[in-house]
PDB file of N, CA and C in Angstrom:
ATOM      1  N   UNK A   1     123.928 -68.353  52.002  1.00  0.00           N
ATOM      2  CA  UNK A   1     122.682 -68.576  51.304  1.00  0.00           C
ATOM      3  C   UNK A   1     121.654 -69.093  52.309  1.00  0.00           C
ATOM      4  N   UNK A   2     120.555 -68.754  52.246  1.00  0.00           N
ATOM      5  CA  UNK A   2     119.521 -69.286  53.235  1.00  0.00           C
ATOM      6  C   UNK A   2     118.231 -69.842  52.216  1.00  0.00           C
ATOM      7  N   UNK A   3     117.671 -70.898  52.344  1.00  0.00           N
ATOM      8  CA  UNK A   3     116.515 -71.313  51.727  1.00  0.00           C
ATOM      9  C   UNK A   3     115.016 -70.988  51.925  1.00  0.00           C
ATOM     10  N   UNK A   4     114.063 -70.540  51.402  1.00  0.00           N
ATOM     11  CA  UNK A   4     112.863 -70.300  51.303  1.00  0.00           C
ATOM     12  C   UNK A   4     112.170 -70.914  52.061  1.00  0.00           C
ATOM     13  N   UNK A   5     111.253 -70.297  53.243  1.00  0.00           N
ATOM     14  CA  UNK A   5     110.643 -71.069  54.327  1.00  0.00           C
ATOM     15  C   UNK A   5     109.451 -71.168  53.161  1.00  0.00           C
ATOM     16  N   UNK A   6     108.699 -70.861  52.277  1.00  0.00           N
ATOM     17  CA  UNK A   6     107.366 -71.952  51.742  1.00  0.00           C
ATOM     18  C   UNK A   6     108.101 -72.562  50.924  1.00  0.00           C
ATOM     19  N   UNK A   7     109.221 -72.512  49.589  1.00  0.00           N
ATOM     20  CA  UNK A   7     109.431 -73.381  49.016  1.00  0.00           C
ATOM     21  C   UNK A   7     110.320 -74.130  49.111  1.00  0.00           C
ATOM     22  N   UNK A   8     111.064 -73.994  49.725  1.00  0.00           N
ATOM     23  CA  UNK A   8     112.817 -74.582  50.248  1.00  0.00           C
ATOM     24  C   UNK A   8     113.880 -74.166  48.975  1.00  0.00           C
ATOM     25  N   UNK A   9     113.421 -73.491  48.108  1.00  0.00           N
ATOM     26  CA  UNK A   9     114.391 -73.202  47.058  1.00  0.00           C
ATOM     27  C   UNK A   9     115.707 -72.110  47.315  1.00  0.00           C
ATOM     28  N   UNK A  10     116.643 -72.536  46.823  1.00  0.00           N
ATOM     29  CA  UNK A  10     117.724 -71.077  47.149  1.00  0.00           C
ATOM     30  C   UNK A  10     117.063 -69.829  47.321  1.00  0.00           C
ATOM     31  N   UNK A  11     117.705 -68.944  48.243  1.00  0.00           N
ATOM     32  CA  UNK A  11     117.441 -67.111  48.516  1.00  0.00           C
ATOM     33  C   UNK A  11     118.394 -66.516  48.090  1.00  0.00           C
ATOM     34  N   UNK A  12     118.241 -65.483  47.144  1.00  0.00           N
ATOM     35  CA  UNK A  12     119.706 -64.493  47.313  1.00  0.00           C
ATOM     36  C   UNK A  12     119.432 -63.532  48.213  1.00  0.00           C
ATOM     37  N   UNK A  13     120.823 -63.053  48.985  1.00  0.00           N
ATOM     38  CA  UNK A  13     120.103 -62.023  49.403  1.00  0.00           C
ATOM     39  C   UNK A  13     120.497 -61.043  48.938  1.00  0.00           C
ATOM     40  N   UNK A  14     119.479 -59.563  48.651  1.00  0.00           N
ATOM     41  CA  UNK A  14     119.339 -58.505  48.525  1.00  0.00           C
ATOM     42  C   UNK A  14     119.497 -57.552  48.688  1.00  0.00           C
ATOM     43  N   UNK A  15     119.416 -57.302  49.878  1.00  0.00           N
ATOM     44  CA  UNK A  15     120.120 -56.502  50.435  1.00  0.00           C
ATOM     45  C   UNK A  15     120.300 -56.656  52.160  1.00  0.00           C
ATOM     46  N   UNK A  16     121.259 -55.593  52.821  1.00  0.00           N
ATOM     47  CA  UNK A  16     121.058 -55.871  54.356  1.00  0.00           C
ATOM     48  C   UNK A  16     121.391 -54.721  54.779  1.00  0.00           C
ATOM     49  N   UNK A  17     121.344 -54.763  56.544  1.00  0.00           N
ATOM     50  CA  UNK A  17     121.661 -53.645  56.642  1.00  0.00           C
ATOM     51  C   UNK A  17     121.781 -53.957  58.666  1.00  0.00           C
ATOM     52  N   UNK A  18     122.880 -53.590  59.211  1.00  0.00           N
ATOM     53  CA  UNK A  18     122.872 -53.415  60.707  1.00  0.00           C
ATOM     54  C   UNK A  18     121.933 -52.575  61.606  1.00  0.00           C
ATOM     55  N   UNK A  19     121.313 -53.420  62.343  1.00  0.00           N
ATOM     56  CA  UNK A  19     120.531 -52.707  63.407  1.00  0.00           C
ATOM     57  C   UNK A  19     121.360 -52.403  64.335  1.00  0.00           C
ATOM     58  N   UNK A  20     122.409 -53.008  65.251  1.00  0.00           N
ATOM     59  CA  UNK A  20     123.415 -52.558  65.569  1.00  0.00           C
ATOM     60  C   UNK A  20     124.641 -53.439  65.463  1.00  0.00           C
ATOM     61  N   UNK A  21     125.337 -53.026  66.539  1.00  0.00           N
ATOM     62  CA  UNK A  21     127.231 -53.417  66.454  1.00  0.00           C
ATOM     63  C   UNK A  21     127.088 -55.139  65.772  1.00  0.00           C
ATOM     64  N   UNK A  22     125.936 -55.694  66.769  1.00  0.00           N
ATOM     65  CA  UNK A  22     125.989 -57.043  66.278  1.00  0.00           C
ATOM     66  C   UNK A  22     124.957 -57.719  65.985  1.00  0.00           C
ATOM     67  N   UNK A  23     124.158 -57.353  65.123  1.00  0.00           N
ATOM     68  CA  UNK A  23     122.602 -57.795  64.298  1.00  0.00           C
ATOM     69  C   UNK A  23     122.843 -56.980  63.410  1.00  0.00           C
ATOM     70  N   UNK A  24     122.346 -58.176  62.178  1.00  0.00           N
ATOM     71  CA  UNK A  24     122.421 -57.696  61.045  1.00  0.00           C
ATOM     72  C   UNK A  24     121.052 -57.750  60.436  1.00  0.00           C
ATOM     73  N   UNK A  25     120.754 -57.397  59.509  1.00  0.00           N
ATOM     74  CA  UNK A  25     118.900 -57.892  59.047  1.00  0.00           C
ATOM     75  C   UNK A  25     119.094 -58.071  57.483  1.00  0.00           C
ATOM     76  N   UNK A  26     118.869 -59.178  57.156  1.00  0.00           N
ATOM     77  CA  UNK A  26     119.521 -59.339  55.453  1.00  0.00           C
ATOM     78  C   UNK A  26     117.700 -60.167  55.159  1.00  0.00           C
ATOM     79  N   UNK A  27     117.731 -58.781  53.603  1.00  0.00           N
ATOM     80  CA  UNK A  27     116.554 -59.518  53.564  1.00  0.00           C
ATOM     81  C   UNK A  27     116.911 -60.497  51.507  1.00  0.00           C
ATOM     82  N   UNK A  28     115.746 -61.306  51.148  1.00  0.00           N
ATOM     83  CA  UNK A  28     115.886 -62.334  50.721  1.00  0.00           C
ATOM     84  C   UNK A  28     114.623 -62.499  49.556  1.00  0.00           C
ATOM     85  N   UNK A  29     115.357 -63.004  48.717  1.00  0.00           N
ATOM     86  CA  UNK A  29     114.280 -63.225  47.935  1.00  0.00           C
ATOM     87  C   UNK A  29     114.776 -64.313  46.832  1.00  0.00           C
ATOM     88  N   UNK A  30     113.423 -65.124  46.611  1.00  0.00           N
ATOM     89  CA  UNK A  30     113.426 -66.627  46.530  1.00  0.00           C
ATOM     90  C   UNK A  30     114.059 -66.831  45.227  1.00  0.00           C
ATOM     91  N   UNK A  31     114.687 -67.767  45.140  1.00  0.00           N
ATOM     92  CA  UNK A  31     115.311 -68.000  43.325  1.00  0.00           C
ATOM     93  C   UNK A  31     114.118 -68.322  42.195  1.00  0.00           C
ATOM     94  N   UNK A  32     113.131 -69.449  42.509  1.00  0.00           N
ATOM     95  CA  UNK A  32     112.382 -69.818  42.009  1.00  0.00           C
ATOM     96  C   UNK A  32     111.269 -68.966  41.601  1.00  0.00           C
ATOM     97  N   UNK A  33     110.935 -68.923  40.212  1.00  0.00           N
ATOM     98  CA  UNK A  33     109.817 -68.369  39.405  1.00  0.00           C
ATOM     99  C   UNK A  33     108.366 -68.212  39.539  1.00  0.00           C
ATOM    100  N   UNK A  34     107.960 -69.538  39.807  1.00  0.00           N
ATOM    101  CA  UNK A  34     107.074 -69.553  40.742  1.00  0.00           C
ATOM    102  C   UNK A  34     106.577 -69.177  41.918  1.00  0.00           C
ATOM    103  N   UNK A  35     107.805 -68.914  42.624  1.00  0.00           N
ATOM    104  CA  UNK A  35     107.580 -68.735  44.195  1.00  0.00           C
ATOM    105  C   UNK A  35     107.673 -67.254  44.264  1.00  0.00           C
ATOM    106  N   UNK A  36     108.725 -66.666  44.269  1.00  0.00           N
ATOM    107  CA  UNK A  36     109.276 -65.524  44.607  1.00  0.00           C
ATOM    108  C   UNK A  36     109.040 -64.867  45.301  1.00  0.00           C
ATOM    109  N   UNK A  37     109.353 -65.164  46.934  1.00  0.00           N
ATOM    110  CA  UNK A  37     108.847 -64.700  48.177  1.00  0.00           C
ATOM    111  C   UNK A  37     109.850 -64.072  48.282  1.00  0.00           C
ATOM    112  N   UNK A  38     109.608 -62.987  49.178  1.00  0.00           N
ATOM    113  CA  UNK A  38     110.643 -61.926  49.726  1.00  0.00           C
ATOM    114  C   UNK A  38     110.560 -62.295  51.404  1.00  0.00           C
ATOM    115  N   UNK A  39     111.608 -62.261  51.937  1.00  0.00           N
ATOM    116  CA  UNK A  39     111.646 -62.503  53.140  1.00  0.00           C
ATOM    117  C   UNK A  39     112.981 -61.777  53.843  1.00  0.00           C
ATOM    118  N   UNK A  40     112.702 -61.426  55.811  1.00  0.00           N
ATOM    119  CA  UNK A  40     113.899 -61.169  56.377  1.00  0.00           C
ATOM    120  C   UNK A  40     114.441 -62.305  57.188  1.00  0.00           C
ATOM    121  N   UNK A  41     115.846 -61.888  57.238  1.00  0.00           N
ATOM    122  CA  UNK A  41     116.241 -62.854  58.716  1.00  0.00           C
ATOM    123  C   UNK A  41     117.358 -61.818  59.616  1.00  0.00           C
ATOM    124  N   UNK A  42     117.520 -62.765  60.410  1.00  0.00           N
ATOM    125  CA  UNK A  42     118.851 -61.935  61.078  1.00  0.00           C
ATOM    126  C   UNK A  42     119.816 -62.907  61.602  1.00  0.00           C
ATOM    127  N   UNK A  43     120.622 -61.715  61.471  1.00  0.00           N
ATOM    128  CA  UNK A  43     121.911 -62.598  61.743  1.00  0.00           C
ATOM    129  C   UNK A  43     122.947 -62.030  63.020  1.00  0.00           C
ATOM    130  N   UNK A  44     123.481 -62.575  64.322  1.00  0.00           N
ATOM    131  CA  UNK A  44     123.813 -62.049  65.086  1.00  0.00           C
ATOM    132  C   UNK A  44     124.733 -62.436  66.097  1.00  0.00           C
ATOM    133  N   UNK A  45     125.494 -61.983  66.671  1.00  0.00           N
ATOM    134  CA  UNK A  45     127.024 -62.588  66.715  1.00  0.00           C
ATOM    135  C   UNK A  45     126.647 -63.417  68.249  1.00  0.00           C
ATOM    136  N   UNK A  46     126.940 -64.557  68.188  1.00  0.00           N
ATOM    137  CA  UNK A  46     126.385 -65.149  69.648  1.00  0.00           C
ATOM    138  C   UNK A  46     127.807 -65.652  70.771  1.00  0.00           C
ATOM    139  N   UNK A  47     128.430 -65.403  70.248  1.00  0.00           N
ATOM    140  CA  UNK A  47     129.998 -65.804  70.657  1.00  0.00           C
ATOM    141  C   UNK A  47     131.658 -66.106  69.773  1.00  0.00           C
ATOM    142  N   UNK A  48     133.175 -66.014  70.873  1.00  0.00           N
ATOM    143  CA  UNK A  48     133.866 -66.182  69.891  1.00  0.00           C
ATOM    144  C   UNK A  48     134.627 -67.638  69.951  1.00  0.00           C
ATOM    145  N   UNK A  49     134.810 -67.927  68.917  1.00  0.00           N
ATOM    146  CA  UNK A  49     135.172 -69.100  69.131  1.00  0.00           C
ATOM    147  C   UNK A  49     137.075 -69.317  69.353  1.00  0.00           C
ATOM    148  N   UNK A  50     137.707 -68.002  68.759  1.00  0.00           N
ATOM    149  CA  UNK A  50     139.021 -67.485  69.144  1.00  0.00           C
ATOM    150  C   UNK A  50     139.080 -66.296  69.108  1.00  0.00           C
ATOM    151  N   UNK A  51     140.316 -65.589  70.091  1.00  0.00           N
ATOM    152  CA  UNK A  51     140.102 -63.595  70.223  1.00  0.00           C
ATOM    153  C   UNK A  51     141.469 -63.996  68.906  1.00  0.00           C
ATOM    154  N   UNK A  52     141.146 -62.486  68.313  1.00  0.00           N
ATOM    155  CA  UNK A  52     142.898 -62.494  67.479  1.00  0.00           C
ATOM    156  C   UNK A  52     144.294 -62.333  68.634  1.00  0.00           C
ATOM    157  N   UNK A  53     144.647 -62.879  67.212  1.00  0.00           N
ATOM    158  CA  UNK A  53     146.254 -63.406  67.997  1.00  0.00           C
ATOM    159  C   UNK A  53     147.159 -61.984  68.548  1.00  0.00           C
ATOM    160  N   UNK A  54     146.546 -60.818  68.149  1.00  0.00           N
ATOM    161  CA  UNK A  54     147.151 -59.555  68.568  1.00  0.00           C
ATOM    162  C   UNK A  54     146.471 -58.839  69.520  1.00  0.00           C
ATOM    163  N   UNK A  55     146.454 -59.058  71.119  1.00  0.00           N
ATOM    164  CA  UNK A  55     145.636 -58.014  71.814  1.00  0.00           C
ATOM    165  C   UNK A  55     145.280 -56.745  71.768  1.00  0.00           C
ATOM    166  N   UNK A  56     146.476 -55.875  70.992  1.00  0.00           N
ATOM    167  CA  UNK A  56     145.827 -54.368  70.297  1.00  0.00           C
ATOM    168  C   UNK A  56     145.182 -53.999  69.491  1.00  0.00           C
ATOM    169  N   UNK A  57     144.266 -54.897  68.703  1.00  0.00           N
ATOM    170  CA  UNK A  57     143.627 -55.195  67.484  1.00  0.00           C
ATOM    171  C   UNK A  57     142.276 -55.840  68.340  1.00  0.00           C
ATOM    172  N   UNK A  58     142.509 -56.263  69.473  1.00  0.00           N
ATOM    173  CA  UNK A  58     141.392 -56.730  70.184  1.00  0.00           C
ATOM    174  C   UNK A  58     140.190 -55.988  70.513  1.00  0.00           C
ATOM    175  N   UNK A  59     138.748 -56.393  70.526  1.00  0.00           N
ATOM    176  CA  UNK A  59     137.647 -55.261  70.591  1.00  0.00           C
ATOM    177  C   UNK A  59     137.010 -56.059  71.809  1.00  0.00           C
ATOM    178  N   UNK A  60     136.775 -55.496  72.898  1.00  0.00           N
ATOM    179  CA  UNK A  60     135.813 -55.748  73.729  1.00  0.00           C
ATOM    180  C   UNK A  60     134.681 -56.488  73.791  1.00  0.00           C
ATOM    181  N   UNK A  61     134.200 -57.936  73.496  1.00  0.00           N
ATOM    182  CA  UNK A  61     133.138 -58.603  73.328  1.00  0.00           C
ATOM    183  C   UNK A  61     132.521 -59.408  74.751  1.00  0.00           C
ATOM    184  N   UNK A  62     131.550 -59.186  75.025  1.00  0.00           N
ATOM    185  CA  UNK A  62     130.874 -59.805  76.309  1.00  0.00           C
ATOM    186  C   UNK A  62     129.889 -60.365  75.551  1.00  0.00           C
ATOM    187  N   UNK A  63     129.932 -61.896  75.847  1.00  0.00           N
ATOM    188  CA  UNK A  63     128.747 -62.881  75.600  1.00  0.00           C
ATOM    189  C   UNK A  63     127.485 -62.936  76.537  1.00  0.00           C
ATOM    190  N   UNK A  64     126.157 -63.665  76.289  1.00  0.00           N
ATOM    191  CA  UNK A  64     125.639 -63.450  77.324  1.00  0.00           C
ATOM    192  C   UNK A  64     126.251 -64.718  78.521  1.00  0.00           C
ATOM    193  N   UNK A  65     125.651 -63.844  79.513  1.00  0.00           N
ATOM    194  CA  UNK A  65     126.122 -64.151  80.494  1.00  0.00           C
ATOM    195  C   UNK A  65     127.349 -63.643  81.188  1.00  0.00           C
ATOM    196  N   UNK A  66     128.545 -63.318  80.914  1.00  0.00           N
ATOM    197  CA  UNK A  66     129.724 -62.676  81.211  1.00  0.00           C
ATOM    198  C   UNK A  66     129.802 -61.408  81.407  1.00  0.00           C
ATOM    199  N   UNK A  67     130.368 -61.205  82.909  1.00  0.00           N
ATOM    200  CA  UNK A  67     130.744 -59.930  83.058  1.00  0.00           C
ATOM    201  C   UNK A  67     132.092 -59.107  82.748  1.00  0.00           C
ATOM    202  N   UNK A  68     132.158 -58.037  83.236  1.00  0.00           N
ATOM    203  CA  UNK A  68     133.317 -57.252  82.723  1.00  0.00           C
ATOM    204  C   UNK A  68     134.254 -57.159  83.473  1.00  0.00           C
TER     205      UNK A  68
END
């Protein structure tokens, strides 16, 4: 859930959709009656915090900075 940058009220979001492998663009629109702003954000993978426990199931991820 992300909150409404003019009203701070809950967002659902609406819909989304990948720009690529790892950005997403989910857009939003406000709970409140009054308000009902539509808005985007994004969302985008910045690192892992563990690889899976099976290396053949493993996918190739380079953070920034890291080479291959």
């Amino acid at each position: 859930m992300f909150h409404c940058p003019y009203c701070k009220q809950p967002a659902h979001t609406r819909t989304s959709r990948y720009v690529s492998e790892n950005l997403k663009q989910r857009y939003h629109q406000c709970t409140s009656l009054e308000c009902s702003a539509t808005f985007r954000t994004s969302e985008t993978l910045d690192g892992v915090i563990r690889q899976p426990a099976m290396p053949e199931n493993a996918v190739a991820l380079l953070t920034a900075g890291e080479t291959p």
